[in-house]
C-alpha atoms as a PDB file:
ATOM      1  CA  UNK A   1      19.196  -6.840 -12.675  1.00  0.00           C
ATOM      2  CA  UNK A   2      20.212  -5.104  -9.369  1.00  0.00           C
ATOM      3  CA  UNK A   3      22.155  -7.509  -7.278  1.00  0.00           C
ATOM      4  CA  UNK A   4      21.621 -10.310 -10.051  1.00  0.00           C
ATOM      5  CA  UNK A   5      19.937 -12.759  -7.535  1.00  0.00           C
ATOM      6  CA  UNK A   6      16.946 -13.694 -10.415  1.00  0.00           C
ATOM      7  CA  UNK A   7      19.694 -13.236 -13.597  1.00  0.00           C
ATOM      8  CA  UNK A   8      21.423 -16.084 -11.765  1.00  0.00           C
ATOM      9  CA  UNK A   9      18.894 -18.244 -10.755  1.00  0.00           C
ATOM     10  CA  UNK A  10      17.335 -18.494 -13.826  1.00  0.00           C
ATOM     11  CA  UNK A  11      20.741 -19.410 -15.671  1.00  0.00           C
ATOM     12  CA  UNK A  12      21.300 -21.996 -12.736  1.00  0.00           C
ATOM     13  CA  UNK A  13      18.068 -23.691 -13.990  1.00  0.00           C
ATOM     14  CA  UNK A  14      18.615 -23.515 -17.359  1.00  0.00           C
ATOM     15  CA  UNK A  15      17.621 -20.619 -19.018  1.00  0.00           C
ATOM     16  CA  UNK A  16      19.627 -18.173 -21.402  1.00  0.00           C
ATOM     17  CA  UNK A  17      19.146 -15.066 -19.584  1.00  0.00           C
ATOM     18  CA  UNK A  18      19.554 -11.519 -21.010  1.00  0.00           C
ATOM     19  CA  UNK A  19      19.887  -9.097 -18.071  1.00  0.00           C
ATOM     20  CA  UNK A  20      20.195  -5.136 -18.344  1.00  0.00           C
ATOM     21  CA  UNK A  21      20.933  -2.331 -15.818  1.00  0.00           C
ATOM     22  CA  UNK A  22      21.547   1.446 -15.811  1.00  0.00           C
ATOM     23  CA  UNK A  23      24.415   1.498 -13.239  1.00  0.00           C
ATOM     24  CA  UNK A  24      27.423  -0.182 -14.464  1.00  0.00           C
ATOM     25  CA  UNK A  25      28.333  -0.405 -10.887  1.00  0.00           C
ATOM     26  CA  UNK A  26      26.079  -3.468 -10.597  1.00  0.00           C
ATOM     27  CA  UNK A  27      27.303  -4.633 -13.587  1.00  0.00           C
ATOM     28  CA  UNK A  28      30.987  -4.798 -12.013  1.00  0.00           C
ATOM     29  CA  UNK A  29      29.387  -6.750  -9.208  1.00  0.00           C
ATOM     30  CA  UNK A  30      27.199  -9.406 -10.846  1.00  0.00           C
ATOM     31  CA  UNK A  31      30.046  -9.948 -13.309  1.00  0.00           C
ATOM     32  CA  UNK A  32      32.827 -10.543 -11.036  1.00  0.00           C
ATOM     33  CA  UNK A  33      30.213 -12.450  -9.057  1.00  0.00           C
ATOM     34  CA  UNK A  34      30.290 -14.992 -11.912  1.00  0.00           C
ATOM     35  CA  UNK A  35      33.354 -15.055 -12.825  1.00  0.00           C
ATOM     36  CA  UNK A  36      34.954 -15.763  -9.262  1.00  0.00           C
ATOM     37  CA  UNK A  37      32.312 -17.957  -7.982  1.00  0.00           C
ATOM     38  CA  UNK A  38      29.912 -19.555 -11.266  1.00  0.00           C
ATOM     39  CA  UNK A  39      32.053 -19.508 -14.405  1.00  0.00           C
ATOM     40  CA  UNK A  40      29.810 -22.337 -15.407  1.00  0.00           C
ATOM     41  CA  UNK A  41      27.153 -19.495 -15.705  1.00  0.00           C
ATOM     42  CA  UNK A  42      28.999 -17.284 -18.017  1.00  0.00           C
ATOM     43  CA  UNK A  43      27.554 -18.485 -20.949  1.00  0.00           C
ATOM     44  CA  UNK A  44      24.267 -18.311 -20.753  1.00  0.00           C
ATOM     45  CA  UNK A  45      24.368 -14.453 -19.240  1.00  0.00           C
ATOM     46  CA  UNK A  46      24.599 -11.552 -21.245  1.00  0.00           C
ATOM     47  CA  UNK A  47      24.300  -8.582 -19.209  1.00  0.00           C
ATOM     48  CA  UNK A  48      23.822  -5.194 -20.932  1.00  0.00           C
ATOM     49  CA  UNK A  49      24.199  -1.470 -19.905  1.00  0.00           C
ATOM     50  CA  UNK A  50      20.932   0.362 -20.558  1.00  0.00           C
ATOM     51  CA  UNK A  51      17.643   0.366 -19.225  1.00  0.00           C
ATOM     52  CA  UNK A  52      14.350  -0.458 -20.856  1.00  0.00           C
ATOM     53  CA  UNK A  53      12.006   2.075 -22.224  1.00  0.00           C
ATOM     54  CA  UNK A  54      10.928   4.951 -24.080  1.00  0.00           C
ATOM     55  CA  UNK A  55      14.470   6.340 -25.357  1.00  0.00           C
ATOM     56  CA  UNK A  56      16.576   8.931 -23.239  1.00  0.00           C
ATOM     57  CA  UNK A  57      20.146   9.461 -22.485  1.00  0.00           C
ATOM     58  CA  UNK A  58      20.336   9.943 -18.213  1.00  0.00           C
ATOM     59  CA  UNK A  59      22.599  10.227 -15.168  1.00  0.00           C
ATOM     60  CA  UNK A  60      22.914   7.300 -12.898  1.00  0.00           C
ATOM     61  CA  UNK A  61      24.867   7.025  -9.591  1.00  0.00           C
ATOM     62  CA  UNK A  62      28.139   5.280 -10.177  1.00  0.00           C
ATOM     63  CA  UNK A  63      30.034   3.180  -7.529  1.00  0.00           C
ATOM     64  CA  UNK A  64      27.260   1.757  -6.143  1.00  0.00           C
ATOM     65  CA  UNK A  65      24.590  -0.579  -6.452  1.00  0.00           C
ATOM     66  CA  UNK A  66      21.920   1.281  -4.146  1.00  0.00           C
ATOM     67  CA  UNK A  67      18.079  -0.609  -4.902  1.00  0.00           C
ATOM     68  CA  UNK A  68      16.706   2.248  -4.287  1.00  0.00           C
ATOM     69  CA  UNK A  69      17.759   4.272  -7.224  1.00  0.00           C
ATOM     70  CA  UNK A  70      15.642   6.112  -9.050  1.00  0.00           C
ATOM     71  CA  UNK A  71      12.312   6.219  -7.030  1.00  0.00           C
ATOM     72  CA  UNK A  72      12.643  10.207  -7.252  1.00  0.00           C
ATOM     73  CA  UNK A  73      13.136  10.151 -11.278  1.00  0.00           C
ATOM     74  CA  UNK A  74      16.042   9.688 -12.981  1.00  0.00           C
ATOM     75  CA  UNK A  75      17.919  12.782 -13.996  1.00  0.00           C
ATOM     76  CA  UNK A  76      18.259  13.924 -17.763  1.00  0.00           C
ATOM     77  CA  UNK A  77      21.737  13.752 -19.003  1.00  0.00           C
ATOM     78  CA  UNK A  78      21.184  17.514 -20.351  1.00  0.00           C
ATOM     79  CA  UNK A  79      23.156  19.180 -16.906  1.00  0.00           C
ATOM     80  CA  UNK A  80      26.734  18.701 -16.140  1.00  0.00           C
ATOM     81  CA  UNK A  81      27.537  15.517 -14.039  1.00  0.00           C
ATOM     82  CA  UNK A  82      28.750  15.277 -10.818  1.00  0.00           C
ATOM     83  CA  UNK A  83      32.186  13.313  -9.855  1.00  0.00           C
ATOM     84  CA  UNK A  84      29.473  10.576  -8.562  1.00  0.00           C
ATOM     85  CA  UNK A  85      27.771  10.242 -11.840  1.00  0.00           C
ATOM     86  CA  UNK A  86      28.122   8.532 -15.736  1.00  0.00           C
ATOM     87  CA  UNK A  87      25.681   8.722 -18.675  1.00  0.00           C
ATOM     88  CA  UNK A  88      23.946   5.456 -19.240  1.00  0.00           C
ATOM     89  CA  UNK A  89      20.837   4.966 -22.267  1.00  0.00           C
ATOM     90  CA  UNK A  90      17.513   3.702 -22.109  1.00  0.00           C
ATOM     91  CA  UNK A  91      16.705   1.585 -25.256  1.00  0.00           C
ATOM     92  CA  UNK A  92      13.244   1.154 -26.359  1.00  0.00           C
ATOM     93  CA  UNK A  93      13.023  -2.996 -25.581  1.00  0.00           C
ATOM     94  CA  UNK A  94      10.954  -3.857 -28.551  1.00  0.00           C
ATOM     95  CA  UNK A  95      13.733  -3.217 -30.234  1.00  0.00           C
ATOM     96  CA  UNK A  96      16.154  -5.413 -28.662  1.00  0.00           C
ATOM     97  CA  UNK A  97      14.453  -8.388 -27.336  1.00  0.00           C
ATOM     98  CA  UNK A  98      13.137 -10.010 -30.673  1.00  0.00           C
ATOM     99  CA  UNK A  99      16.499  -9.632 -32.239  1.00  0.00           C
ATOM    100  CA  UNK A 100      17.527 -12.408 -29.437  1.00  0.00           C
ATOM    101  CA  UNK A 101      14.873 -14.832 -29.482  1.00  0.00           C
ATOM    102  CA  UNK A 102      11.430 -15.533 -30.950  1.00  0.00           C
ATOM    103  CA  UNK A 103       9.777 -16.565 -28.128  1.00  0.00           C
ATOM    104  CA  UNK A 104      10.524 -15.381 -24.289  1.00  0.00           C
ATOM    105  CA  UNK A 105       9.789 -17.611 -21.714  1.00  0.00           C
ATOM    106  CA  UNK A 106       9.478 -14.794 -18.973  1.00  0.00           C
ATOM    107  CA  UNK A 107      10.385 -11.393 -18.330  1.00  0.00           C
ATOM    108  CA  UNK A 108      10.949 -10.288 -14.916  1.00  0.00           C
ATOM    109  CA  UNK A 109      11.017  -6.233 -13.927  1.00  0.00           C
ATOM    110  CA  UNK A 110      11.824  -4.799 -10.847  1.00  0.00           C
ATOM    111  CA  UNK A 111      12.264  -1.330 -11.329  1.00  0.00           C
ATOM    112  CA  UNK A 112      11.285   0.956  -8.779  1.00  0.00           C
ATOM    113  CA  UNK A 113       8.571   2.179 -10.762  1.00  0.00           C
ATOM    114  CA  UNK A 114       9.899   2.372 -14.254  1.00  0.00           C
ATOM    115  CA  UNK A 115       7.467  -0.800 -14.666  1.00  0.00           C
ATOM    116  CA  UNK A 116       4.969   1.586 -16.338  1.00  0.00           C
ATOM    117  CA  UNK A 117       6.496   3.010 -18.977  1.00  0.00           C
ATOM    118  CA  UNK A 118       8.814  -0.185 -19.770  1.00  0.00           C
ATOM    119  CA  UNK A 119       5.552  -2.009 -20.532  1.00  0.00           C
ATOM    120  CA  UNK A 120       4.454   0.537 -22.786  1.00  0.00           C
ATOM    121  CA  UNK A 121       7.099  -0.260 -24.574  1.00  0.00           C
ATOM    122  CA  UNK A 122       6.951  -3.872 -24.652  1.00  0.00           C
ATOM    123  CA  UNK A 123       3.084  -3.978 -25.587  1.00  0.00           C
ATOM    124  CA  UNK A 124       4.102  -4.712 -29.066  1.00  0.00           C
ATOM    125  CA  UNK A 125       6.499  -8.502 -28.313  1.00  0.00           C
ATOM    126  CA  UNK A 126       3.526  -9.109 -25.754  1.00  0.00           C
ATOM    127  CA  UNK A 127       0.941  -8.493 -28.470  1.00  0.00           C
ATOM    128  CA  UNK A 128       2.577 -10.506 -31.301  1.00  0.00           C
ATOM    129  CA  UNK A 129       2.836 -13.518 -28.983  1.00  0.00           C
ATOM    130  CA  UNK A 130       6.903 -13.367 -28.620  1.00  0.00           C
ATOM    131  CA  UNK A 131       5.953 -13.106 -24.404  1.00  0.00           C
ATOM    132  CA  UNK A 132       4.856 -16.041 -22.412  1.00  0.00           C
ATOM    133  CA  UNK A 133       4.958 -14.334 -18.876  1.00  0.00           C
ATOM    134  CA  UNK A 134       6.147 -11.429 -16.881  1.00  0.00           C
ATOM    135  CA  UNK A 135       6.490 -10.790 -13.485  1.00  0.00           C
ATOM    136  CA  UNK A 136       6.737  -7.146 -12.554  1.00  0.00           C
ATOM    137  CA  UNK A 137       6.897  -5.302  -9.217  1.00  0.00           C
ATOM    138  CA  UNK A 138       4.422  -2.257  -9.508  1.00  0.00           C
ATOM    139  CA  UNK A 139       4.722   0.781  -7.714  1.00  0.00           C
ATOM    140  CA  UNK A 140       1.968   2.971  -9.284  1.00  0.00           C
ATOM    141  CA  UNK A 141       3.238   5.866  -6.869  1.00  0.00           C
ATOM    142  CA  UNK A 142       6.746   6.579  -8.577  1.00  0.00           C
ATOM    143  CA  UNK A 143       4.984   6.321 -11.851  1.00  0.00           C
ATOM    144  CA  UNK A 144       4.970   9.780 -12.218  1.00  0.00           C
ATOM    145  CA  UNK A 145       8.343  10.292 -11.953  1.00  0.00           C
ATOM    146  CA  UNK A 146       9.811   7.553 -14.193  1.00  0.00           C
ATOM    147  CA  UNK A 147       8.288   8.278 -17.396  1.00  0.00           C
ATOM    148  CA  UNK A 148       4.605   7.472 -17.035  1.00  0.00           C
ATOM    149  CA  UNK A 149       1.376   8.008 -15.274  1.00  0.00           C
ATOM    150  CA  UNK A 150      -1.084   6.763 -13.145  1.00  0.00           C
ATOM    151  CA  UNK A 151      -3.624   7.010 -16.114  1.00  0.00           C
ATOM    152  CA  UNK A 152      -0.996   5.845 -18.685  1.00  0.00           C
ATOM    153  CA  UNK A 153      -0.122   3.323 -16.561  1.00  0.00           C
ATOM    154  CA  UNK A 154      -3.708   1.774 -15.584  1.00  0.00           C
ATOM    155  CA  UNK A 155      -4.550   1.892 -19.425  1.00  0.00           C
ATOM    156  CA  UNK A 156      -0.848  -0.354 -20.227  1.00  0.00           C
ATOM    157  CA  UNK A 157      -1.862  -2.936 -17.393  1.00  0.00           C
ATOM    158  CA  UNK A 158      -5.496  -2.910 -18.724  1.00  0.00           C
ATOM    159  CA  UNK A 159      -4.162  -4.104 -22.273  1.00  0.00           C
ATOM    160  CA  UNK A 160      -1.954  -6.840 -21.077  1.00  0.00           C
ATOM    161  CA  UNK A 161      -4.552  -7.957 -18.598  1.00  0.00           C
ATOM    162  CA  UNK A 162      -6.818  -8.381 -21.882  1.00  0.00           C
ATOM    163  CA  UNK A 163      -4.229 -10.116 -23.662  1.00  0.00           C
ATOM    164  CA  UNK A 164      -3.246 -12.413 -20.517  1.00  0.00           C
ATOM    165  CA  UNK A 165      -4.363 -16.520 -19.957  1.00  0.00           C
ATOM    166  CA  UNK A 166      -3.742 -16.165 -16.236  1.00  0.00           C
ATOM    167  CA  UNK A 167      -3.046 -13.270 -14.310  1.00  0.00           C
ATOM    168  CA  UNK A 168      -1.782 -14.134 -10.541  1.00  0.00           C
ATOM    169  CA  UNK A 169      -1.245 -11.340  -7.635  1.00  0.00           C
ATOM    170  CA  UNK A 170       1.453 -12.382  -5.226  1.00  0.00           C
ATOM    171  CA  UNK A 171       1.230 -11.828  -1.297  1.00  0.00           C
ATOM    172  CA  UNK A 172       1.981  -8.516   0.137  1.00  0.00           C
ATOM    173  CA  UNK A 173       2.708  -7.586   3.490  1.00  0.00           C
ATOM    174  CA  UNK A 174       0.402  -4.248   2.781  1.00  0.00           C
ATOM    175  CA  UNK A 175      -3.103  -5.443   2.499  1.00  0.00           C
ATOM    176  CA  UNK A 176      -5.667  -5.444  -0.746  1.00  0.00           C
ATOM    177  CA  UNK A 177      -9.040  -4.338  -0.395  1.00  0.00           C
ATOM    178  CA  UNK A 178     -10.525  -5.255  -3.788  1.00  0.00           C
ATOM    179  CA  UNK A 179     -12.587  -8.171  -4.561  1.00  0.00           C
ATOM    180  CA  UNK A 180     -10.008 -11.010  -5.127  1.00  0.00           C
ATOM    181  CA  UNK A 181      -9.748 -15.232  -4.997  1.00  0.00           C
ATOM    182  CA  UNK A 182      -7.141 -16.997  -3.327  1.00  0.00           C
ATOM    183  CA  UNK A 183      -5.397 -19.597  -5.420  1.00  0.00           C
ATOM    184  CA  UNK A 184      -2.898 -22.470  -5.009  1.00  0.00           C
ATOM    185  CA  UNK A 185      -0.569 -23.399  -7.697  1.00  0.00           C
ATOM    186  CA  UNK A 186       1.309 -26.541  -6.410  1.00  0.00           C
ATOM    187  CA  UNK A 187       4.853 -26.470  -5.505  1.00  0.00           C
ATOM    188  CA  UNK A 188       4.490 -22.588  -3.979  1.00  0.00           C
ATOM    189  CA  UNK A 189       4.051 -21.897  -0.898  1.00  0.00           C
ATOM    190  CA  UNK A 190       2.408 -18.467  -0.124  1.00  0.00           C
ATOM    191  CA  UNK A 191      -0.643 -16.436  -0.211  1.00  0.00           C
ATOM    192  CA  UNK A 192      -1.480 -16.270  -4.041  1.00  0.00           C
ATOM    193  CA  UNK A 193      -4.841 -14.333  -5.635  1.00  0.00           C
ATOM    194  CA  UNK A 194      -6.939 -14.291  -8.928  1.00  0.00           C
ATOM    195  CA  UNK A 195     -10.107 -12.493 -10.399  1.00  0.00           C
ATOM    196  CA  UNK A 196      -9.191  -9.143  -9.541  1.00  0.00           C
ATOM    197  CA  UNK A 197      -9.386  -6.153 -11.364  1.00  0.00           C
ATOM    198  CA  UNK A 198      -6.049  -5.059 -12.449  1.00  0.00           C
ATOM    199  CA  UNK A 199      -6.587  -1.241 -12.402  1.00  0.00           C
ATOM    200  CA  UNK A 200      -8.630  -1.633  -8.641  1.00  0.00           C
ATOM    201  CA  UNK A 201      -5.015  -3.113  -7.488  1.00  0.00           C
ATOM    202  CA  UNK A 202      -3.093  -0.387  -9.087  1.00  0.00           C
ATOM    203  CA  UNK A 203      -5.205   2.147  -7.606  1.00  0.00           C
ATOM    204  CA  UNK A 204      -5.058   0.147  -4.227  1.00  0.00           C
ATOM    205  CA  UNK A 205      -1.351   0.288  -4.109  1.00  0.00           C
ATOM    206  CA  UNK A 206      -1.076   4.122  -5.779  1.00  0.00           C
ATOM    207  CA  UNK A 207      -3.474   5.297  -2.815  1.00  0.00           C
ATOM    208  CA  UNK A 208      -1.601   3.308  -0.321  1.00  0.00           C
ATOM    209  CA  UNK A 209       2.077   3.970  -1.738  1.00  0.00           C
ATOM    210  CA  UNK A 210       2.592   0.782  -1.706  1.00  0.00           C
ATOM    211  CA  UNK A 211       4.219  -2.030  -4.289  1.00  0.00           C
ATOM    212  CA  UNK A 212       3.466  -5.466  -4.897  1.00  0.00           C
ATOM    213  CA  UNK A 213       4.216  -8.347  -7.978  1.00  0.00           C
ATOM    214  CA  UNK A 214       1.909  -9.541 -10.346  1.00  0.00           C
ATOM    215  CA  UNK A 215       2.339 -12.330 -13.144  1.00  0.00           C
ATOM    216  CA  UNK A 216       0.815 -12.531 -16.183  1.00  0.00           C
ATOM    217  CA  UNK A 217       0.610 -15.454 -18.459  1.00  0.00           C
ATOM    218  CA  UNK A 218       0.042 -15.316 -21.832  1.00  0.00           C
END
């Protein structure tokens, strides 16, 4: 959720939106956001404090709402904390999300490289047809550091590449050299590609320390 800008748009179009984040400093901020400014909103937002993945109780920065967080691993909960630190949990997803709905329209992740191993974890809604698309910023290089691997990782985005209708690779400013196809899909405007190989893209951006965001249809 960060800053809340996609939690928000996607309840100003319509959707019921279930948003999570570690920090409960952006919490405070996308809450009073709606309150003050889009109480028409409120109900269809329900924002949670945990993050998505394999289980594990951590520190997280408090008073503040820095982006950036965790791109250096987020620390265990095991030492003592710091006056600038809470305890927040990370929740396996695949046991939250189908308690909500059946069927979810799209999941969006932007996680600083915790993309890895919170796929992982959501393998089995994607697999039992409960997913109809995600879009996820990868970042292959902090893998390592947020509970997965580049292996690990390559093998996850392998699996829901196989299980994937459509998979679409959005424009980024740092270059791909793998064998790609442009696309258009009408109504976006923007550099847009298709019949790649998913694993020569995360290697691309892994050996270039790069990101970029990918969607996959189902």
């Amino acid at each position: 959720m960060n800053s809340g800008y996609f939690t928000l748009l996607s309840a100003a179009l319509g959707a019921h939106v279930y948003a999570f984040d570690l920090q409960v400093y952006c919490i405070k901020v996308v809450t009073e956001l709606l309150r003050n400014k889009n109480p028409h909103l409120l109900s269809r937002i329900d924002i949670f404090n945990v993050g998505l993945g394999t289980p594990a109780v951590v520190k997280v920065p408090n008073n503040t709402c820095e982006g950036t967080f965790g791109t250096g691993g987020v620390a265990s909960a095991s030492s003592l904390l710091t006056a600038g630190e809470v305890v927040a949990s990370i929740v396996n997803p695949a046991n939250l999300l189908p308690t909500w709905r059946d069927e979810v329209t799209l999941v969006k992740i932007d996680t600083e490289g915790a993309e890895a191993d919170i796929l992982a974890n959501l393998l089995p809604i994607v697999e039992a047809g409960s997913v109809k698309n995600i879009v996820v910023e990868l970042i292959p290089a902090h893998w390592p550091s947020r509970g997965s691997s580049l292996e690990a990782g390559i093998k996850t985005m392998e699996r829901l590449e196989a299980l994937a209708s459509r998979v679409v690779l959005l424009y980024d400013p740092v270059g791909f050299d793998f064998p790609k196809s442009p696309m258009k899909i009408a109504g976006f405007d923007g550099d847009l590609y298709t019949k790649f190989s998913v694993s020569a893209l995360v290697r691309d951006r892994h050996d270039k320390k790069a990101g970029c965001n990918v969607w996959f249809t189902f």
